[in-house]
N, C-alpha and C. Protein backbone atom coordinates (compact mmCIF):
# COMPACT_ATOMS: atom_id res chain seq x y z
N UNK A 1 -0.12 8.35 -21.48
CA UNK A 1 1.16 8.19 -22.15
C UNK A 1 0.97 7.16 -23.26
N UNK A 2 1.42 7.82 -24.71
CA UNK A 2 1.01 6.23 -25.45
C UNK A 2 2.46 6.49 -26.23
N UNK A 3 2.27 5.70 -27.37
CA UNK A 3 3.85 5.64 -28.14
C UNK A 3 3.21 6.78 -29.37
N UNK A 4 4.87 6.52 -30.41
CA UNK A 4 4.50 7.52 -31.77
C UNK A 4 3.51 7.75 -32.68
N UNK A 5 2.64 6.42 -32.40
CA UNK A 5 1.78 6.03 -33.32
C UNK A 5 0.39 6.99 -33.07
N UNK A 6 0.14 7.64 -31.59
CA UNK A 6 -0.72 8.16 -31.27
C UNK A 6 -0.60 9.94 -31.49
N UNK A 7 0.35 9.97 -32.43
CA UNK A 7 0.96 11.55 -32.43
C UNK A 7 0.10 12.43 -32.57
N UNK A 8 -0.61 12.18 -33.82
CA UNK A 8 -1.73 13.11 -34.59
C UNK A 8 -3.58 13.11 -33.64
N UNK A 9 -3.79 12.39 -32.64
CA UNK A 9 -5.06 11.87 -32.26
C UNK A 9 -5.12 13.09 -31.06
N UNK A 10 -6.75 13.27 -31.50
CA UNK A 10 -6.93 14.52 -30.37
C UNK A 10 -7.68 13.84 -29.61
N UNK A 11 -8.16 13.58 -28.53
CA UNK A 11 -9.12 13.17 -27.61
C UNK A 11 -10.08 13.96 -26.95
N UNK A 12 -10.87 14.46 -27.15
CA UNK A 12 -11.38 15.56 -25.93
C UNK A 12 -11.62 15.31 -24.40
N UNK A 13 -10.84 15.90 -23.67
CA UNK A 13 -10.58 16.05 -22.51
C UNK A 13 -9.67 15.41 -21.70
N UNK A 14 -9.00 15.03 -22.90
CA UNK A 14 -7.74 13.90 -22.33
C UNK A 14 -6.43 14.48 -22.98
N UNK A 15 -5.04 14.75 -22.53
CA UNK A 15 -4.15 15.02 -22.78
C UNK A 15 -3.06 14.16 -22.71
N UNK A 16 -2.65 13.65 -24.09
CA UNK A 16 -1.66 12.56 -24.67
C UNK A 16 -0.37 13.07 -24.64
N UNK A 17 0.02 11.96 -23.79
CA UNK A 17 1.89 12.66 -23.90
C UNK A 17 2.45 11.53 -24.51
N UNK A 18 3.49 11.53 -25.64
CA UNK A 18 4.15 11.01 -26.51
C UNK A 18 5.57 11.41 -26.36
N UNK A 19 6.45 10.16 -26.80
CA UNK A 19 7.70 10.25 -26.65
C UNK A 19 8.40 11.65 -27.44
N UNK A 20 8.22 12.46 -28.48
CA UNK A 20 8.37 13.29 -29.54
C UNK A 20 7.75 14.60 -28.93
N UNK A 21 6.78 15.12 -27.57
CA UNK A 21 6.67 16.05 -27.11
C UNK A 21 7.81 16.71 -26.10
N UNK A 22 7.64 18.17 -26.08
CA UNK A 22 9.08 18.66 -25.39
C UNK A 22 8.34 19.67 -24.03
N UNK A 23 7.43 20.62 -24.78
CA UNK A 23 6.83 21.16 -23.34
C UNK A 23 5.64 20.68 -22.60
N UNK A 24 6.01 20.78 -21.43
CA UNK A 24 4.39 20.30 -20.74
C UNK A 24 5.23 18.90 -20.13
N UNK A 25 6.24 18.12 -20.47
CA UNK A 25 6.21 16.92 -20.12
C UNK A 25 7.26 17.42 -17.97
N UNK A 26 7.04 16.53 -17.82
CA UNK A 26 7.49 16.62 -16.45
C UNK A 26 8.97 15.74 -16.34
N UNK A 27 9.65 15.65 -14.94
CA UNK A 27 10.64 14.63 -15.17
C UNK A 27 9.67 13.21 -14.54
N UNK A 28 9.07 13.64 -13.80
CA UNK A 28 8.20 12.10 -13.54
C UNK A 28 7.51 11.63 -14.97
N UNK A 29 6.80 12.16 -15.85
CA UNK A 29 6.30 11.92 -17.12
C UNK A 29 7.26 11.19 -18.08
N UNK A 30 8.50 11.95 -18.11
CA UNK A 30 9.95 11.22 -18.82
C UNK A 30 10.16 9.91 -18.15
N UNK A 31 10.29 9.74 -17.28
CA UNK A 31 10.64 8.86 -16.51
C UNK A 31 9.54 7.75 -17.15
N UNK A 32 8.38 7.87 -17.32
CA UNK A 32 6.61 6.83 -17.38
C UNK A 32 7.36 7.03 -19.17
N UNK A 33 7.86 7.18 -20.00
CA UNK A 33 7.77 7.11 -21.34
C UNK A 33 9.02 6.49 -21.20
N UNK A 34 9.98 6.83 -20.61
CA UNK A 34 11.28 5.44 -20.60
C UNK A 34 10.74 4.35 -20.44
N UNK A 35 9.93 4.12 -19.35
CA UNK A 35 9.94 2.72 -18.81
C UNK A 35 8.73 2.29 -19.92
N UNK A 36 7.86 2.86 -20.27
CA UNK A 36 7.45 2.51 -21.23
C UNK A 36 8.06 2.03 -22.79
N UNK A 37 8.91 3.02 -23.18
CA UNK A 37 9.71 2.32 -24.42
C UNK A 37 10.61 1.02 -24.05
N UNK A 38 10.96 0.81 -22.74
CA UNK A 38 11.87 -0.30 -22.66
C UNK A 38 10.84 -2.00 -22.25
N UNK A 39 9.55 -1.34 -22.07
CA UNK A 39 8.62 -2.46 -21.87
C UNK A 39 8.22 -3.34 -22.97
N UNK A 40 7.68 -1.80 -24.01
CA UNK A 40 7.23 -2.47 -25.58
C UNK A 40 7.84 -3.40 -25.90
N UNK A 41 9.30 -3.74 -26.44
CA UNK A 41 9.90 -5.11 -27.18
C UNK A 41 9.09 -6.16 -25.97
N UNK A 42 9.18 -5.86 -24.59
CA UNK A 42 9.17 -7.67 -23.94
C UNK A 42 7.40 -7.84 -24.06
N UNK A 43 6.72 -6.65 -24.60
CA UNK A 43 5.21 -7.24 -24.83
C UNK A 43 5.46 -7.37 -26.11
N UNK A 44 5.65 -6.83 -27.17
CA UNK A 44 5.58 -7.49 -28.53
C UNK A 44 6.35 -9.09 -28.74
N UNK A 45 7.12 -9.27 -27.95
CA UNK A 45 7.97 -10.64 -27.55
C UNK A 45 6.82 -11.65 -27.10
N UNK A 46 6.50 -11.35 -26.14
CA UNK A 46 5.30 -12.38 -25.12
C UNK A 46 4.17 -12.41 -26.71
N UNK A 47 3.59 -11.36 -27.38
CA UNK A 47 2.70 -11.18 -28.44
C UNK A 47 3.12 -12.24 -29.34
N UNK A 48 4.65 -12.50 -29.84
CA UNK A 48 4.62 -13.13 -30.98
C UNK A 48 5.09 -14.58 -30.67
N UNK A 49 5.91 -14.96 -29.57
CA UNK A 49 5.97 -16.04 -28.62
C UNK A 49 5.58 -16.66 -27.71
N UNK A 50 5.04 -16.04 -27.36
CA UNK A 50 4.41 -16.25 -25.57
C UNK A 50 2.98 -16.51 -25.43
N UNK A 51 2.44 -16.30 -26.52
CA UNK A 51 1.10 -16.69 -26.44
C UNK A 51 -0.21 -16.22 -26.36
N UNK A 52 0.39 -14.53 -26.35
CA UNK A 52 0.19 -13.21 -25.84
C UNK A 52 -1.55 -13.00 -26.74
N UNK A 53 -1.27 -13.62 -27.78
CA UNK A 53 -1.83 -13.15 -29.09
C UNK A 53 -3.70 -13.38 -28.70
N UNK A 54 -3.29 -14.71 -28.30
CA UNK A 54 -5.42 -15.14 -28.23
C UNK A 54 -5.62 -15.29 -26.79
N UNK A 55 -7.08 -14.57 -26.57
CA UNK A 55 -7.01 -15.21 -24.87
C UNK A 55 -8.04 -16.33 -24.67
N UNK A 56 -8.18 -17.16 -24.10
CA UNK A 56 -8.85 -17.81 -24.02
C UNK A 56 -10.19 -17.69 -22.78
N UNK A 57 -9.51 -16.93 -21.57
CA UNK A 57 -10.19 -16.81 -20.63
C UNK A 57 -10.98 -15.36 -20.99
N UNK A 58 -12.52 -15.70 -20.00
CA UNK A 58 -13.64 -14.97 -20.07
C UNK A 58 -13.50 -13.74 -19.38
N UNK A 59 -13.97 -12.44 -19.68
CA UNK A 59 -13.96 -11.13 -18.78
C UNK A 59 -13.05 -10.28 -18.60
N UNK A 60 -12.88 -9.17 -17.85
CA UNK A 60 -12.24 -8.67 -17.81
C UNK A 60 -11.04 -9.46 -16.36
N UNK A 61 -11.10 -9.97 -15.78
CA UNK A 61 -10.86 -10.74 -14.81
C UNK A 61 -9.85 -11.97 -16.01
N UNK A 62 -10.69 -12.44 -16.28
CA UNK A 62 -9.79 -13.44 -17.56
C UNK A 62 -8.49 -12.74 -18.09
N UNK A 63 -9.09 -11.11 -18.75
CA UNK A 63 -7.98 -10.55 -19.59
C UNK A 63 -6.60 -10.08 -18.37
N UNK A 64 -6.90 -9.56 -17.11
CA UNK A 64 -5.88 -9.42 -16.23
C UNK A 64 -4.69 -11.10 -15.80
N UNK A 65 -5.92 -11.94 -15.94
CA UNK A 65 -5.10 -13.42 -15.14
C UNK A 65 -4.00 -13.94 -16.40
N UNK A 66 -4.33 -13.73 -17.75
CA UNK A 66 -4.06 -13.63 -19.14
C UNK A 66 -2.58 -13.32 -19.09
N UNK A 67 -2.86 -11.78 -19.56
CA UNK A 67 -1.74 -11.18 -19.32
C UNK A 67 -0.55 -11.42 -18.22
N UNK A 68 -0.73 -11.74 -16.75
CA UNK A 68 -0.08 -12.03 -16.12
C UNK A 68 0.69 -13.17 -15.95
N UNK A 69 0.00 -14.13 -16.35
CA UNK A 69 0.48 -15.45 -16.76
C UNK A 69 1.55 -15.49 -18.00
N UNK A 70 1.38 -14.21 -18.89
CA UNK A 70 1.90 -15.06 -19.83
C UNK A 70 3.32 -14.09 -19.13
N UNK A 71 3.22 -13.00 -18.60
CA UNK A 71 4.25 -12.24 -18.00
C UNK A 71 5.13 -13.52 -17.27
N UNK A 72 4.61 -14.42 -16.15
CA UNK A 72 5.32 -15.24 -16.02
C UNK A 72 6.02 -16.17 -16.44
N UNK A 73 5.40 -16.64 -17.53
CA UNK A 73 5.87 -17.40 -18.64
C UNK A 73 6.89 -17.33 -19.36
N UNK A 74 6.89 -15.92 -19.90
CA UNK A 74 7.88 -14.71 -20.28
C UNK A 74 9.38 -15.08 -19.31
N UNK A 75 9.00 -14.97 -18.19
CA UNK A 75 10.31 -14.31 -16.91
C UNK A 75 10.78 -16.15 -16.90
N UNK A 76 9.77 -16.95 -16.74
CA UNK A 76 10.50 -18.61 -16.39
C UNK A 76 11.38 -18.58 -17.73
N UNK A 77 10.85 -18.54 -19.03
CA UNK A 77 11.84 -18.82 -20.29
C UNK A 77 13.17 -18.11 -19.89
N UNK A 78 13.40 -17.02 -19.77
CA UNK A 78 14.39 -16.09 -19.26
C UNK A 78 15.56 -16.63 -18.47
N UNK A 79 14.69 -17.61 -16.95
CA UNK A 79 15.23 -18.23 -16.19
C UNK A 79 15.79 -19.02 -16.81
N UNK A 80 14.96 -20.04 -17.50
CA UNK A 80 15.62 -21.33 -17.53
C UNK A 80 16.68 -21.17 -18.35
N UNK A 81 16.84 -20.13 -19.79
CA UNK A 81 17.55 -19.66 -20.40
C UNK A 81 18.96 -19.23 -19.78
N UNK A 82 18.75 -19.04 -18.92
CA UNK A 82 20.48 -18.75 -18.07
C UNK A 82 20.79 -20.06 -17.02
N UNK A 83 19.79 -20.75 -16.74
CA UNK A 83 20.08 -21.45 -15.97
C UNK A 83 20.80 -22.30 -17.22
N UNK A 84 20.51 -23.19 -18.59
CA UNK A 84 21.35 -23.55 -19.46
C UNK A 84 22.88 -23.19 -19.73
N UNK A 85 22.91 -21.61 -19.51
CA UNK A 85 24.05 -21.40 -20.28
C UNK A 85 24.77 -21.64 -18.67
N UNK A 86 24.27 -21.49 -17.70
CA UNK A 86 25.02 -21.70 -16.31
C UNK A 86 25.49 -23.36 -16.27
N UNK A 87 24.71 -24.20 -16.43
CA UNK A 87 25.13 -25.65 -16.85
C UNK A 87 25.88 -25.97 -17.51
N UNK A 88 25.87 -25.09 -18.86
CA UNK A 88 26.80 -25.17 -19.74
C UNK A 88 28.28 -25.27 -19.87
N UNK A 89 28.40 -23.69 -18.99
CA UNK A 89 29.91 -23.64 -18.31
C UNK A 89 30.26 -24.13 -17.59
N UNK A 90 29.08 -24.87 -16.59
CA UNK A 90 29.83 -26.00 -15.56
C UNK A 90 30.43 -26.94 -16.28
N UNK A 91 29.60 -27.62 -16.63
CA UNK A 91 29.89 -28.83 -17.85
C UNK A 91 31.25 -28.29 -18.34
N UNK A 92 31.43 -27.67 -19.08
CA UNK A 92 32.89 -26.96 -19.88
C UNK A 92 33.86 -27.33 -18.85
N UNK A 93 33.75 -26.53 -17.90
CA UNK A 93 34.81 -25.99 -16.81
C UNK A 93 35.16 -27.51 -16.02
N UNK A 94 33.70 -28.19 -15.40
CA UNK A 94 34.36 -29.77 -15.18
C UNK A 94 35.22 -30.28 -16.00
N UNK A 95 34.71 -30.51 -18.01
CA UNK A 95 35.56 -31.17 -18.63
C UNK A 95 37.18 -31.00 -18.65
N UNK A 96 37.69 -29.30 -19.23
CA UNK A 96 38.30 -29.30 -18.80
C UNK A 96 39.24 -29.41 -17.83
N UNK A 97 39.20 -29.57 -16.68
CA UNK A 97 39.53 -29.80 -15.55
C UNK A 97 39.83 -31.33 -15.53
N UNK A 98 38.93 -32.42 -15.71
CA UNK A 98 39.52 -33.65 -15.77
C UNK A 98 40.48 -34.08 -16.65
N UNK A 99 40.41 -33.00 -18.25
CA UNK A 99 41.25 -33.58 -19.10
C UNK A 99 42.56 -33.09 -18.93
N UNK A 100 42.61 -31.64 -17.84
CA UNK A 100 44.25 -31.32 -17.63
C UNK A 100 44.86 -32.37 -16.65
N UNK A 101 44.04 -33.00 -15.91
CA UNK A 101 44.24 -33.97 -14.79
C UNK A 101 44.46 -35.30 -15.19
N UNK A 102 44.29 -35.88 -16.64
CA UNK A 102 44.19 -36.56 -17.34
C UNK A 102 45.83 -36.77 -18.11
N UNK A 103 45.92 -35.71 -18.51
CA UNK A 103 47.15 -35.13 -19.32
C UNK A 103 48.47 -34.84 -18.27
N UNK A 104 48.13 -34.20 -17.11
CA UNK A 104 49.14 -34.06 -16.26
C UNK A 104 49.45 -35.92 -15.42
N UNK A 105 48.93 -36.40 -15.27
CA UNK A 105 49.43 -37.79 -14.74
C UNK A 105 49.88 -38.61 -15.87
């Protein structure tokens, strides 16, 4: 399964399924090209933020620990990113609250 970019490429003995093919594809196959188009943005994301870009570690062993790491890296920003806006509204929701309590006495 690859994306649009692989449209025109013949391989011998390998059969490329692309988002833009109609027969031959399966519903399990549809299914592997969804989850694939909805993956691409969060790797081009990790690629241009995350660190994605150079690896530093050796092997093929390196390139798996790599990738995974920065996948985590990826998911903590995410976290902490809601955990802020969750603080946020506490914070809000306390203030208000003391200043109606403030105003009402």
């Amino acid at each position: 399964i690859v994306d649009r970019g692989y449209k025109g490429v013949a391989v011998e003995g390998v059969k490329i399924y692309h988002p833009g093919l109609r027969r031959g594809i399966t519903r399990g196959l549809r299914a592997m090209i969804r989850r694939r188009s909805a993956i691409e943005p969060a790797i081009g994301h990790m690629k241009a933020d995350g660190k994605l870009d150079r690896n530093w570690l050796k092997g093929a062993l390196g390139d798996a620990m790599h990738a995974v790491l920065c996948g985590a890296g990826h998911n903590l920003r995410m976290i902490l990113r809601k955990l802020r806006l969750f603080y946020a509204l506490v914070l809000i929701a306390l203030l208000n609250r003391s200043t109606a309590t403030v105003v009402a006495t």
